[in-house]
PDB file of N, CA and C in Angstrom:
ATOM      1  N   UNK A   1      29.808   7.110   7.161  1.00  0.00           N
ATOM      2  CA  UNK A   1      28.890   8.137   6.722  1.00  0.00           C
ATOM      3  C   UNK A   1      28.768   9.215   7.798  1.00  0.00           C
ATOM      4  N   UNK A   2      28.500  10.317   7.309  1.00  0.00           N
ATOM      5  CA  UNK A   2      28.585  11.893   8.033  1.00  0.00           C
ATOM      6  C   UNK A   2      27.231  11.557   8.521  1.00  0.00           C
ATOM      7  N   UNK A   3      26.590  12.370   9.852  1.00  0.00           N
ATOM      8  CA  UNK A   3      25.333  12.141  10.167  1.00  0.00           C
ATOM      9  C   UNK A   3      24.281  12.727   9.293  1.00  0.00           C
ATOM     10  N   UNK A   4      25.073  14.135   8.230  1.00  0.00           N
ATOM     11  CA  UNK A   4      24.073  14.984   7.366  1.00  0.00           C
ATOM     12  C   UNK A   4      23.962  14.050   6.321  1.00  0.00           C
ATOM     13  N   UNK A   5      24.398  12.832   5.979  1.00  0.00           N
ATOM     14  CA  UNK A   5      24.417  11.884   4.936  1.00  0.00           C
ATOM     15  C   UNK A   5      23.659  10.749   5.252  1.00  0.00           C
ATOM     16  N   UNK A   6      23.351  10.565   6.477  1.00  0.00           N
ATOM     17  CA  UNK A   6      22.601   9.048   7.291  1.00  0.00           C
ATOM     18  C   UNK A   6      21.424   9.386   7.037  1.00  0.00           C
ATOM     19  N   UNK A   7      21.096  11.391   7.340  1.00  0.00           N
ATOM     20  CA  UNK A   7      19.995  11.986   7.642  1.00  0.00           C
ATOM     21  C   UNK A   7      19.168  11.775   6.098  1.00  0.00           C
ATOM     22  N   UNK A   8      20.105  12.234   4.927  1.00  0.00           N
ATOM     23  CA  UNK A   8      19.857  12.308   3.826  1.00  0.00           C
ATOM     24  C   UNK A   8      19.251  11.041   3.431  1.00  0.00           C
ATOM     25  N   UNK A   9      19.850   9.676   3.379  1.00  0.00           N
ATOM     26  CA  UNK A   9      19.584   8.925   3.247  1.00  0.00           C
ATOM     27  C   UNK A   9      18.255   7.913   3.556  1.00  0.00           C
ATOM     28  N   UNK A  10      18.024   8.524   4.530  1.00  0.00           N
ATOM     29  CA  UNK A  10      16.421   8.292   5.851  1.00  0.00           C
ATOM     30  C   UNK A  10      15.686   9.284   4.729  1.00  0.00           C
ATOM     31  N   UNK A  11      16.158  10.614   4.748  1.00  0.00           N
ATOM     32  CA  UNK A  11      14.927  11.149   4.067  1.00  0.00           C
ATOM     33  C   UNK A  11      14.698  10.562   2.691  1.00  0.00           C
ATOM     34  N   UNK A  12      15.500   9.988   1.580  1.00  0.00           N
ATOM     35  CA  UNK A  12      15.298   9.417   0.469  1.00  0.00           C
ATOM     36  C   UNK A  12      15.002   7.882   0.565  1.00  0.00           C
ATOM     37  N   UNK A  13      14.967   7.512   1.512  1.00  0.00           N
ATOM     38  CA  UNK A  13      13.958   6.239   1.825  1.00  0.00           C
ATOM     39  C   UNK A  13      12.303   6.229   2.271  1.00  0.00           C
ATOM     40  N   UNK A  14      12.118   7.759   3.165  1.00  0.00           N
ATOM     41  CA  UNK A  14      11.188   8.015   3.780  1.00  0.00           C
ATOM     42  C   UNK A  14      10.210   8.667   2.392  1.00  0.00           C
ATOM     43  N   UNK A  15      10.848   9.284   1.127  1.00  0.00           N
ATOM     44  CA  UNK A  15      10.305   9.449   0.186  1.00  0.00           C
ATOM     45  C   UNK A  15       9.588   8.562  -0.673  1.00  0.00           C
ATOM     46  N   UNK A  16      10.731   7.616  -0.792  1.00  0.00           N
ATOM     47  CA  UNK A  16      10.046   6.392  -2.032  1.00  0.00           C
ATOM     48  C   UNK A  16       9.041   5.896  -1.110  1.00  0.00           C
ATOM     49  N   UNK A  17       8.728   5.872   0.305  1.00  0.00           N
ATOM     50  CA  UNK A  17       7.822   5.482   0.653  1.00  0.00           C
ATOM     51  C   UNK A  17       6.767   5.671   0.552  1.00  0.00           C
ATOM     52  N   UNK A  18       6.439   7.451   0.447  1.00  0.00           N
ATOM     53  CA  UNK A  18       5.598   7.967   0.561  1.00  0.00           C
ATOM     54  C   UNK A  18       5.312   8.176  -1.309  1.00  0.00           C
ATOM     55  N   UNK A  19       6.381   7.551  -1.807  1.00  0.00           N
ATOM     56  CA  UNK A  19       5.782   7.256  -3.225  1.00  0.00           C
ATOM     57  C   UNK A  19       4.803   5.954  -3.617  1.00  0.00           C
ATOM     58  N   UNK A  20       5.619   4.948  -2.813  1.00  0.00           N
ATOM     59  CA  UNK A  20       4.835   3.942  -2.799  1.00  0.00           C
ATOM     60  C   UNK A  20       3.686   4.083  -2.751  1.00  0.00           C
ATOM     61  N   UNK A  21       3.385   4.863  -1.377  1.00  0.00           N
ATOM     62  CA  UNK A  21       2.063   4.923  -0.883  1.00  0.00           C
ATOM     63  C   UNK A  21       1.203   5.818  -1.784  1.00  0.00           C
ATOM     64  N   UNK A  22       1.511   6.659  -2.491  1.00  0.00           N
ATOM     65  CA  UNK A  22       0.744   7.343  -3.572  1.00  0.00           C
ATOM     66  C   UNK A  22       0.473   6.156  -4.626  1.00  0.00           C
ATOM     67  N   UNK A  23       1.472   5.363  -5.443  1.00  0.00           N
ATOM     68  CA  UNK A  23       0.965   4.478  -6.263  1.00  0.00           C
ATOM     69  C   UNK A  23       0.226   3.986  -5.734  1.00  0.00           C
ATOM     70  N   UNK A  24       0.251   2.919  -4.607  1.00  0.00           N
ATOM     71  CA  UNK A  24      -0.935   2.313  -3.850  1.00  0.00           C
ATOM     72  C   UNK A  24      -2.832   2.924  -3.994  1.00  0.00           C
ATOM     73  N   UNK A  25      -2.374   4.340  -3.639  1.00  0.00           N
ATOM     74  CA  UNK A  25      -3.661   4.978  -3.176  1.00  0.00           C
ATOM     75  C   UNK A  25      -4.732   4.959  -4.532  1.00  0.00           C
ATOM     76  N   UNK A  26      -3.323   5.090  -5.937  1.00  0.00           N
ATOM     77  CA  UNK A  26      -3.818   5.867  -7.081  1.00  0.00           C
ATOM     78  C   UNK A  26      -4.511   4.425  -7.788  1.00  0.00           C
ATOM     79  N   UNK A  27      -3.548   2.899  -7.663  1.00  0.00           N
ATOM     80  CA  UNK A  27      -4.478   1.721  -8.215  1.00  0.00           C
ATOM     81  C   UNK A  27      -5.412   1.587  -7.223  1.00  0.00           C
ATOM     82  N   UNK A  28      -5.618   2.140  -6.011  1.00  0.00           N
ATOM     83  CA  UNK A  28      -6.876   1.551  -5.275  1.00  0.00           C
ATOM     84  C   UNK A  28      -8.068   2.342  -5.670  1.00  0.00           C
ATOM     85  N   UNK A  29      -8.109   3.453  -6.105  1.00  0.00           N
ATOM     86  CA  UNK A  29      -8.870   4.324  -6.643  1.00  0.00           C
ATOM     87  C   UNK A  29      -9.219   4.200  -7.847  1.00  0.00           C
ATOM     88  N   UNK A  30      -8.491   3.519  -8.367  1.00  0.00           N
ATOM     89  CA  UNK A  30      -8.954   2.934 -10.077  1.00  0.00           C
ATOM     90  C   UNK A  30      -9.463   1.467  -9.926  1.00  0.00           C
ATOM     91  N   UNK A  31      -9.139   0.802  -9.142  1.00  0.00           N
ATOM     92  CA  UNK A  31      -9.706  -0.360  -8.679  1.00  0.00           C
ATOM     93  C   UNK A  31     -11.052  -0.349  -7.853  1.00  0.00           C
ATOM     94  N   UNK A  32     -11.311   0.741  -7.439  1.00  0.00           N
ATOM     95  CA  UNK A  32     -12.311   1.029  -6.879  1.00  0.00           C
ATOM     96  C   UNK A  32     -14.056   2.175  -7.783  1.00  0.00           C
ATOM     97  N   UNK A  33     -12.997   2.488  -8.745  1.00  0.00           N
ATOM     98  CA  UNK A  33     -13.976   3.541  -9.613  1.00  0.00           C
ATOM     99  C   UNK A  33     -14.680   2.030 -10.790  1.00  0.00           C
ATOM    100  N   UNK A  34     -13.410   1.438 -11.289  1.00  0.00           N
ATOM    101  CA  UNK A  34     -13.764   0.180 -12.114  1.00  0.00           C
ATOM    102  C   UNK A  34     -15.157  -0.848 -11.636  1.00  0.00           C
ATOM    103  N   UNK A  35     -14.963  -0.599 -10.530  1.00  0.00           N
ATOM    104  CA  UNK A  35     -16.042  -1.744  -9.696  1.00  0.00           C
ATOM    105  C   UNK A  35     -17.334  -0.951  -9.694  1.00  0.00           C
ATOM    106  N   UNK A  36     -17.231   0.206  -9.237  1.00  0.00           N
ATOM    107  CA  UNK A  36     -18.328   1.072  -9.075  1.00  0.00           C
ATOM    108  C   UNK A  36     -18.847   1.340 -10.837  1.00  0.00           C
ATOM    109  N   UNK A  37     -18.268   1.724 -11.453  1.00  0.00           N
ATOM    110  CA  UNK A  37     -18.730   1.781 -12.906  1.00  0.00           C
ATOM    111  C   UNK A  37     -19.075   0.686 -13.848  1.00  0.00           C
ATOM    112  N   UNK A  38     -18.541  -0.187 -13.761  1.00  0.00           N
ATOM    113  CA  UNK A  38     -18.258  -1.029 -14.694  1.00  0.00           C
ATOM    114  C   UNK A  38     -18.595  -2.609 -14.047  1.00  0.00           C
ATOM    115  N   UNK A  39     -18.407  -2.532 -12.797  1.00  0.00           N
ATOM    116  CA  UNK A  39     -17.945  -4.284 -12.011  1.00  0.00           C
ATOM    117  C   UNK A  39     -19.297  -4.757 -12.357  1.00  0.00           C
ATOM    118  N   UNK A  40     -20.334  -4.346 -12.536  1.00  0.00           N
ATOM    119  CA  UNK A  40     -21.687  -5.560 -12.594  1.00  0.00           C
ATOM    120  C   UNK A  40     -21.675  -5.770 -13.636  1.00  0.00           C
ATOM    121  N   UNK A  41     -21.041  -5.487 -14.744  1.00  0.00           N
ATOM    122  CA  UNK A  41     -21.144  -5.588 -16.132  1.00  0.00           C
ATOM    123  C   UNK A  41     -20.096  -6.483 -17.207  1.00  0.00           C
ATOM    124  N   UNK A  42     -19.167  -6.440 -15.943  1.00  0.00           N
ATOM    125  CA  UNK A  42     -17.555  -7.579 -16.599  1.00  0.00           C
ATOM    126  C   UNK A  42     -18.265  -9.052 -16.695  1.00  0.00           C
ATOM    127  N   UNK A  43     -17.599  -9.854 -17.127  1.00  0.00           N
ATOM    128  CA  UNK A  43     -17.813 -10.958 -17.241  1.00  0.00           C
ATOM    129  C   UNK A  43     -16.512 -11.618 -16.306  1.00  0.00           C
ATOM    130  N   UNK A  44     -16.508 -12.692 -15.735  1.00  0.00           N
ATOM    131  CA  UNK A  44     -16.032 -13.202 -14.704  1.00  0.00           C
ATOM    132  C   UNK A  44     -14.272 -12.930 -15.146  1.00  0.00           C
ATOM    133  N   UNK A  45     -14.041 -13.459 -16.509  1.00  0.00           N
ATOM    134  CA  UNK A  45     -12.690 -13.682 -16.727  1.00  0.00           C
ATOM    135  C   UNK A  45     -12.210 -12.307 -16.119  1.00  0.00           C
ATOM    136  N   UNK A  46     -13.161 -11.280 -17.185  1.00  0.00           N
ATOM    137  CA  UNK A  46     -12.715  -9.976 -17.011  1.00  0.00           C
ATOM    138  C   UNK A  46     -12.283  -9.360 -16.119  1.00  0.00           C
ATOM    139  N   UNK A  47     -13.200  -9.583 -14.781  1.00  0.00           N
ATOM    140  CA  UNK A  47     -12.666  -9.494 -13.478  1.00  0.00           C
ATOM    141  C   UNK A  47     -11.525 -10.040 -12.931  1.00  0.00           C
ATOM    142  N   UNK A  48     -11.693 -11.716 -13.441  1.00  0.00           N
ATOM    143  CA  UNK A  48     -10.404 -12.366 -12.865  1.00  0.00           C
ATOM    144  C   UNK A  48      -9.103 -11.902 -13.044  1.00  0.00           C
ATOM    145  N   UNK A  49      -9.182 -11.113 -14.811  1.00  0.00           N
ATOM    146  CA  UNK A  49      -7.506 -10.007 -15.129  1.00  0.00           C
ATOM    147  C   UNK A  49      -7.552  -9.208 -14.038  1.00  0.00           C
ATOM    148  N   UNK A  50      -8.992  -8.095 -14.047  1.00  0.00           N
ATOM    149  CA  UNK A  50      -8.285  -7.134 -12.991  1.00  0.00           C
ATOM    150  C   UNK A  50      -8.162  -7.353 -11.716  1.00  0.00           C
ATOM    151  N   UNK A  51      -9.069  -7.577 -11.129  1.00  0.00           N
ATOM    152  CA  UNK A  51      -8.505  -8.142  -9.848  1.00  0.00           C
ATOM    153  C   UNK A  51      -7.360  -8.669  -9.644  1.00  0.00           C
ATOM    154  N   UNK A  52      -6.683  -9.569 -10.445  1.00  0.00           N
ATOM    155  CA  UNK A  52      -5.195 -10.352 -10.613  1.00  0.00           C
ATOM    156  C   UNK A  52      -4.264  -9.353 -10.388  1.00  0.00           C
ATOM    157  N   UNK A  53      -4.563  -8.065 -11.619  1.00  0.00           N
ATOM    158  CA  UNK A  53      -3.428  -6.950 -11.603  1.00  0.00           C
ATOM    159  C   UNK A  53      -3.615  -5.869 -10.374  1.00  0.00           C
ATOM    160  N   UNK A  54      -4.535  -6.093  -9.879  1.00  0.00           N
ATOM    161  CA  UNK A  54      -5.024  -5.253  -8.696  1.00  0.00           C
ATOM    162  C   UNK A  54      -3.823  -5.346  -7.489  1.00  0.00           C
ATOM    163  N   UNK A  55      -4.282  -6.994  -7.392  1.00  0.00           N
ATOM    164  CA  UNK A  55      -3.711  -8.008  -6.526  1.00  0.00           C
ATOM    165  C   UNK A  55      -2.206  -7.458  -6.434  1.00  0.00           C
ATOM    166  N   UNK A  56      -1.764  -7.705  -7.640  1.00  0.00           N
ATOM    167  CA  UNK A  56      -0.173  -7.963  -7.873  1.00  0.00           C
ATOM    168  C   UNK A  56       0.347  -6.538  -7.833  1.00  0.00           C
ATOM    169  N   UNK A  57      -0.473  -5.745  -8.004  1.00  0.00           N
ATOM    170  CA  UNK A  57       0.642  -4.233  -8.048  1.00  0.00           C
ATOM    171  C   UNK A  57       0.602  -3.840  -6.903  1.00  0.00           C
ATOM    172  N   UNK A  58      -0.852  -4.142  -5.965  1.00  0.00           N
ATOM    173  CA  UNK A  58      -1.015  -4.075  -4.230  1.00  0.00           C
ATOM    174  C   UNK A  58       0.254  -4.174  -3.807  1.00  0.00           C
ATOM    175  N   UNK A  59       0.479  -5.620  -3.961  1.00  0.00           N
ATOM    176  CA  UNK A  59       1.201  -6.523  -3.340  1.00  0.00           C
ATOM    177  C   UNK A  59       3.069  -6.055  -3.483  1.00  0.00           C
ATOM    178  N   UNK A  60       2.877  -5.372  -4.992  1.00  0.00           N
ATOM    179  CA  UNK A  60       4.370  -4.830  -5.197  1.00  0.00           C
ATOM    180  C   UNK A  60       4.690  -3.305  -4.263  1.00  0.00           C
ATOM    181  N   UNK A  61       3.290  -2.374  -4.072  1.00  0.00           N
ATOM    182  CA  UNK A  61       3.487  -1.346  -3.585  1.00  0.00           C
ATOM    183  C   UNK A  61       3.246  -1.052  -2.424  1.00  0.00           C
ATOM    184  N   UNK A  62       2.738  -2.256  -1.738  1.00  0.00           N
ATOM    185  CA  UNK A  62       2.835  -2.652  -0.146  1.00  0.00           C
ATOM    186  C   UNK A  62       4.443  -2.795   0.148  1.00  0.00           C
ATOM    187  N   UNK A  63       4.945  -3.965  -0.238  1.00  0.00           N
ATOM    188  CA  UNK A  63       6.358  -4.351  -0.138  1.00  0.00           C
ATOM    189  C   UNK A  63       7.410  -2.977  -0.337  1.00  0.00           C
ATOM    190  N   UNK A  64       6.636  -2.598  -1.122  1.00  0.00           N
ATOM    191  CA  UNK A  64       7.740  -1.125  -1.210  1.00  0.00           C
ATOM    192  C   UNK A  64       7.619  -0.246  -0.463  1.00  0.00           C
ATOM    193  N   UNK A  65       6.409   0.007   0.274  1.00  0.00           N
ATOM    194  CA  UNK A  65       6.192   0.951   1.247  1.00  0.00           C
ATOM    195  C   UNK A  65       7.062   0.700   2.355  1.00  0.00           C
ATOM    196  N   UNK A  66       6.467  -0.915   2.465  1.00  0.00           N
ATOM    197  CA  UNK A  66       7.044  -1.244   3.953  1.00  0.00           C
ATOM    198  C   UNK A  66       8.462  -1.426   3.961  1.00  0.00           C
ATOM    199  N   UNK A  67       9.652  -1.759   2.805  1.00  0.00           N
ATOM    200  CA  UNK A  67      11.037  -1.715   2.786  1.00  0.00           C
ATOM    201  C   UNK A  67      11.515  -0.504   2.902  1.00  0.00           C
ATOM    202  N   UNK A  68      11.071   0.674   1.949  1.00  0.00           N
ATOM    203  CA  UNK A  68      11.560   2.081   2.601  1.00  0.00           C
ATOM    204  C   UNK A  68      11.420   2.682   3.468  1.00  0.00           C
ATOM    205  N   UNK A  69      10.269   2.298   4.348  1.00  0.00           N
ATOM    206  CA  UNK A  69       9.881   2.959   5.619  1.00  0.00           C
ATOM    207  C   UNK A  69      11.043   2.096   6.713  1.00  0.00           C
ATOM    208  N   UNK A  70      10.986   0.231   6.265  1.00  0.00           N
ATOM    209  CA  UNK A  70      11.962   0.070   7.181  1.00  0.00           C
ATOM    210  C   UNK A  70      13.309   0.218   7.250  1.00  0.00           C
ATOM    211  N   UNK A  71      13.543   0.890   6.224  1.00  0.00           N
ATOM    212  CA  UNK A  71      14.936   1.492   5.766  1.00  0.00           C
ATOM    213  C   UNK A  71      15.482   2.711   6.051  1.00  0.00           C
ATOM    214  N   UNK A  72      14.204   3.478   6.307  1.00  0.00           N
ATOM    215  CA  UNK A  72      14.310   4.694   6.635  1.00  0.00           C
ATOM    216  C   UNK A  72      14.469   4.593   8.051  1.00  0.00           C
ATOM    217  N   UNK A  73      14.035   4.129   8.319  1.00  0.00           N
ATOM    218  CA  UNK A  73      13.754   3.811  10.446  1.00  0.00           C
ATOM    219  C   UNK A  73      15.336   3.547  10.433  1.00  0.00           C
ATOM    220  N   UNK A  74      15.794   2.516   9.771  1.00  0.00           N
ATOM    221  CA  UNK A  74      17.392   1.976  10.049  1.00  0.00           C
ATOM    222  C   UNK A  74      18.215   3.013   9.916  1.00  0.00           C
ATOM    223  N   UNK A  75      18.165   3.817   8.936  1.00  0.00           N
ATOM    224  CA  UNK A  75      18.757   4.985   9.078  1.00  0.00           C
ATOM    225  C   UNK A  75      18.945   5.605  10.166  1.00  0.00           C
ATOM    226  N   UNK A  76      17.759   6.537  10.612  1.00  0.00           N
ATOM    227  CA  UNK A  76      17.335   7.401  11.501  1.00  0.00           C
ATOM    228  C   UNK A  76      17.695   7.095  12.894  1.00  0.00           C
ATOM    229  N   UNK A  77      17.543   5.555  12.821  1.00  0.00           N
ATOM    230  CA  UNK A  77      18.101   5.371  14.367  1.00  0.00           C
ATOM    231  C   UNK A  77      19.808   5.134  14.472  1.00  0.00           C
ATOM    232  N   UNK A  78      20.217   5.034  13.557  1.00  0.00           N
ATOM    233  CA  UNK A  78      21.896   5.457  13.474  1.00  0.00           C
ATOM    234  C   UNK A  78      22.088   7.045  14.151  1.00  0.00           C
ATOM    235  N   UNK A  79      21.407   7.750  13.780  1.00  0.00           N
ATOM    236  CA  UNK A  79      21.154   9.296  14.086  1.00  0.00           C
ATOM    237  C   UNK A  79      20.867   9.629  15.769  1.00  0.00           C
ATOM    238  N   UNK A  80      19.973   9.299  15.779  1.00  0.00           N
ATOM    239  CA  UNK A  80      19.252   9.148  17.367  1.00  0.00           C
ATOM    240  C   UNK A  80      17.993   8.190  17.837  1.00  0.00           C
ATOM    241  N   UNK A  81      17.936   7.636  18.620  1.00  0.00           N
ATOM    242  CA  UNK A  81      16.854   6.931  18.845  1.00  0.00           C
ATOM    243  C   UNK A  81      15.552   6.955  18.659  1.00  0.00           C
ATOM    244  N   UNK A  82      14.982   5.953  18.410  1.00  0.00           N
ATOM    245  CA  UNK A  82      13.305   5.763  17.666  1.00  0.00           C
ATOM    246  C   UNK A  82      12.724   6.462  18.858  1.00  0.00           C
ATOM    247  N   UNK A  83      12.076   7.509  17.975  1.00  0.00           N
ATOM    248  CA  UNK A  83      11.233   8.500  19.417  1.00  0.00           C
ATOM    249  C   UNK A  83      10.141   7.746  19.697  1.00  0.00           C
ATOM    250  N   UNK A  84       9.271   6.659  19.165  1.00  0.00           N
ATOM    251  CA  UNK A  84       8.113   6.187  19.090  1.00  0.00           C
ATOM    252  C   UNK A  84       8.679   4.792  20.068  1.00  0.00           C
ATOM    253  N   UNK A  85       9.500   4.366  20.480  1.00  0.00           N
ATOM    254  CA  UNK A  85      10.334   3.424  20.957  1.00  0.00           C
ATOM    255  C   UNK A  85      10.444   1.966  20.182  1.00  0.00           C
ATOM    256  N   UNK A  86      11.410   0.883  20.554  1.00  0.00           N
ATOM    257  CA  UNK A  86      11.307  -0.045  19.706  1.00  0.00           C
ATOM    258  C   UNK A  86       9.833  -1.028  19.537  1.00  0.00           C
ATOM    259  N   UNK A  87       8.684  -0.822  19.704  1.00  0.00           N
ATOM    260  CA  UNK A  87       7.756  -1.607  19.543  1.00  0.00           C
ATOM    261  C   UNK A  87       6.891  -1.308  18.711  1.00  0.00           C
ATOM    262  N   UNK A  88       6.976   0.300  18.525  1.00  0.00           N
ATOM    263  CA  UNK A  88       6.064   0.756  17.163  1.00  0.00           C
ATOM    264  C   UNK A  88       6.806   1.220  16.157  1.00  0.00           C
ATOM    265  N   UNK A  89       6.616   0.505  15.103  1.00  0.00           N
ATOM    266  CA  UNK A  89       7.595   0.539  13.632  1.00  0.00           C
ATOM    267  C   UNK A  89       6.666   0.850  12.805  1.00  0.00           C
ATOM    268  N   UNK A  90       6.594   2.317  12.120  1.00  0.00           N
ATOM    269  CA  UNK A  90       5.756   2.566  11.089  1.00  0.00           C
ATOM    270  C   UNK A  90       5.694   1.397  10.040  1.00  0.00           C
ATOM    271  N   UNK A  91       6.629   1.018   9.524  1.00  0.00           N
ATOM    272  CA  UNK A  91       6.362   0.043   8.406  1.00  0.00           C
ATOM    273  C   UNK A  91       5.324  -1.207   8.967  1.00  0.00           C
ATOM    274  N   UNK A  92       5.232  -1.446  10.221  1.00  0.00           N
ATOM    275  CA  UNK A  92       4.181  -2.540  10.517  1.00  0.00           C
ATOM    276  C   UNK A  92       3.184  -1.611  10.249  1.00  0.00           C
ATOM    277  N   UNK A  93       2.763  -0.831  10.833  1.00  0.00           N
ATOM    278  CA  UNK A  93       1.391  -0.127  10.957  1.00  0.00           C
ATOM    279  C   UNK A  93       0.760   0.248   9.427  1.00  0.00           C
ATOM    280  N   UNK A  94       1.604   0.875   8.673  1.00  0.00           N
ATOM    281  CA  UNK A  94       1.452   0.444   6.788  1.00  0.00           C
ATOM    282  C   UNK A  94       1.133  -0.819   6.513  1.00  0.00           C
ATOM    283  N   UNK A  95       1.900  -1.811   6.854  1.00  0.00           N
ATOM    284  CA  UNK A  95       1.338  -3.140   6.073  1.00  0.00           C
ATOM    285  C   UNK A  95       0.147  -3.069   6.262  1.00  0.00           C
ATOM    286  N   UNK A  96      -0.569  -3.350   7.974  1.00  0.00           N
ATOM    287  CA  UNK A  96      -2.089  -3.448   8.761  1.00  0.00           C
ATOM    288  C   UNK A  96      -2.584  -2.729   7.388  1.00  0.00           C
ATOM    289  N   UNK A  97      -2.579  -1.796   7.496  1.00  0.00           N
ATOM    290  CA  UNK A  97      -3.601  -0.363   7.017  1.00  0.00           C
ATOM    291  C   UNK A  97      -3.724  -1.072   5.595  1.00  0.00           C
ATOM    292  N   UNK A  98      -2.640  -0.638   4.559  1.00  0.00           N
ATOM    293  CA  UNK A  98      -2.875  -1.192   3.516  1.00  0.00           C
ATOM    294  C   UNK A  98      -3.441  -2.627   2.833  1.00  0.00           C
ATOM    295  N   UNK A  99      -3.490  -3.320   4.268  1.00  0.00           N
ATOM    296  CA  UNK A  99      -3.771  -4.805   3.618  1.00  0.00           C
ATOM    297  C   UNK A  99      -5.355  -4.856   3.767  1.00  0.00           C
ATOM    298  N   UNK A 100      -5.427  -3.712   4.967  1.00  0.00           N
ATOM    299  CA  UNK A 100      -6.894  -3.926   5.264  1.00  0.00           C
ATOM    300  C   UNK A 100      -7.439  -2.764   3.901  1.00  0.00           C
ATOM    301  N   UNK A 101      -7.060  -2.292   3.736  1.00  0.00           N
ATOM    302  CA  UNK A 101      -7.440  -1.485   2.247  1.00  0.00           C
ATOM    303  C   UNK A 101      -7.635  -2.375   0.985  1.00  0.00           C
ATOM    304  N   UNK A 102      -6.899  -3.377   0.795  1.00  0.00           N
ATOM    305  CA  UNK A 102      -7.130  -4.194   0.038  1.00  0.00           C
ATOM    306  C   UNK A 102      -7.933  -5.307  -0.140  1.00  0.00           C
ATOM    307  N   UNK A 103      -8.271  -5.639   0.997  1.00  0.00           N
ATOM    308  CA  UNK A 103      -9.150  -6.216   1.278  1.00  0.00           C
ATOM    309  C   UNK A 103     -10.511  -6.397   1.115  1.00  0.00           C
ATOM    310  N   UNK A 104     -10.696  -4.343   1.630  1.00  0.00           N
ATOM    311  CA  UNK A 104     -12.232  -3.396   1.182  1.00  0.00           C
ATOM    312  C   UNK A 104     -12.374  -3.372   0.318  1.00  0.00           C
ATOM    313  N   UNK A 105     -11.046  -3.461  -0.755  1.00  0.00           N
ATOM    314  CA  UNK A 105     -11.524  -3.271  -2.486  1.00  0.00           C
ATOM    315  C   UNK A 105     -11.901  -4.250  -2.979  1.00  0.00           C
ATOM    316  N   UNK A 106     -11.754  -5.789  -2.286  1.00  0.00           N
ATOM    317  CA  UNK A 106     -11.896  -7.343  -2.764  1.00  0.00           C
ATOM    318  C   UNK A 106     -13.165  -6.713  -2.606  1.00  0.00           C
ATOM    319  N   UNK A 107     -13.646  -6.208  -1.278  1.00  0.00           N
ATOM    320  CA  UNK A 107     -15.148  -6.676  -0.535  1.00  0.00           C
ATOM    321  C   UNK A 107     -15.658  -5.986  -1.655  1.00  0.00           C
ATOM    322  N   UNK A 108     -15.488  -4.336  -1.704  1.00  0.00           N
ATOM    323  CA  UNK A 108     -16.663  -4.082  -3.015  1.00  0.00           C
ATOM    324  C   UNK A 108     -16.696  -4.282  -4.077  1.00  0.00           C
ATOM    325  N   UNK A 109     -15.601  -4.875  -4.625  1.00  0.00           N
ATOM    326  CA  UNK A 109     -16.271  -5.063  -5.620  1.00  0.00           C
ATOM    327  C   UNK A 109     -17.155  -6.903  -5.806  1.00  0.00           C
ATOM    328  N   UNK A 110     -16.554  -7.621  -4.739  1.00  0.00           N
ATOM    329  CA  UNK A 110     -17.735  -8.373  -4.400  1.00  0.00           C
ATOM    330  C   UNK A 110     -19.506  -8.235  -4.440  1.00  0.00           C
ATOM    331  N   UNK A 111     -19.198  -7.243  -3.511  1.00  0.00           N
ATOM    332  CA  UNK A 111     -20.835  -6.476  -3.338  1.00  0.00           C
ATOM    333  C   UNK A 111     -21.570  -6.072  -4.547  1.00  0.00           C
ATOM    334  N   UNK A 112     -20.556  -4.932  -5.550  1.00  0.00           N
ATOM    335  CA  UNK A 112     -21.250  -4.621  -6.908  1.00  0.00           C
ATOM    336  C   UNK A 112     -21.725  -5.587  -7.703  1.00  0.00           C
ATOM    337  N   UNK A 113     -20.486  -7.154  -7.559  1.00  0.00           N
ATOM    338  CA  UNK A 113     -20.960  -7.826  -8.499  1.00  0.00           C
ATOM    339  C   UNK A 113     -22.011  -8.512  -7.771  1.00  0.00           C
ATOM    340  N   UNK A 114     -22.423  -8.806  -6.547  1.00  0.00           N
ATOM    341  CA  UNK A 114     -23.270  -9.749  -5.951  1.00  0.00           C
ATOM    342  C   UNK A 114     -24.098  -8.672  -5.074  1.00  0.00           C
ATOM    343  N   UNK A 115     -25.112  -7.896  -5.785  1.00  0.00           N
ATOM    344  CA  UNK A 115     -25.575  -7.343  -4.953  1.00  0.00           C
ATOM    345  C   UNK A 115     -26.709  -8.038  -3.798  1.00  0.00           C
ATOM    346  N   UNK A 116     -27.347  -7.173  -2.834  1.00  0.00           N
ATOM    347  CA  UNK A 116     -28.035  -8.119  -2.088  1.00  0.00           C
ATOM    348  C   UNK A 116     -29.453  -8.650  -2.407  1.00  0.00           C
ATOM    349  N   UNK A 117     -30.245  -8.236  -3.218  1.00  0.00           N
ATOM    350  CA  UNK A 117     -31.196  -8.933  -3.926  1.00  0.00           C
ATOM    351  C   UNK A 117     -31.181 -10.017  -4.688  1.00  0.00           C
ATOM    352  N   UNK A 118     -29.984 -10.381  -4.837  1.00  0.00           N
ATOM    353  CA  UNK A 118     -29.780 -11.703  -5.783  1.00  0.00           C
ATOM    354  C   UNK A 118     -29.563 -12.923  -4.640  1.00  0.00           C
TER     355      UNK A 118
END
């Protein structure tokens, strides 16, 4: 591969990433409006679907973040060396972030359904 083709390639990995990360943002925001509107009012099963699908599309658009980002890195350093050096790998620092995002969305909608007067 030509280096304008390695380059290309980094950037169309570095994309789907940043697609990923839009799907991510867009179910956490619907997972998060659901709870706020609606979460004291589901009945347990009800929750148990969404939360489930919450869970599982997280979990698909985490994995995707973090494979194109580390795909993109593999690229790029064919090109020239990781300017950030080998110990900081964006795709780790995505997983952290996003998992702890997912997490906040378990917590509130915990909270909505269990508020603190009960």
């Amino acid at each position: 591969m030509t280096e304008y083709e390695i380059a290309d390639a980094a950037g169309t990995y570095f994309d789907l990433g940043i697609q990923a990360l839009m799907s991510y943002f867009s179910i956490f925001t619907a997972y998060l409006i659901t709870a706020y509107v609606v979460g004291s009012k589901l009945n347990s099963q009800q929750v148990l679907l969404i939360t489930g699908l919450f869970l599982v599309m997280q979990f698909f658009m985490i994995w995707g973040a973090w494979g194109f980002f580390a795909e993109a890195r593999t690229y790029m350093e064919q090109v020239r060396p990781a300017p950030l050096g080998d110990d900081l790998k964006p795709q780790h620092i995505v997983l952290v972030l996003l998992s702890v995002g997912v997490i906040g969305g378990l917590k509130f909608m915990w909270d909505v359904r269990h508020p603190k007067g009960e």
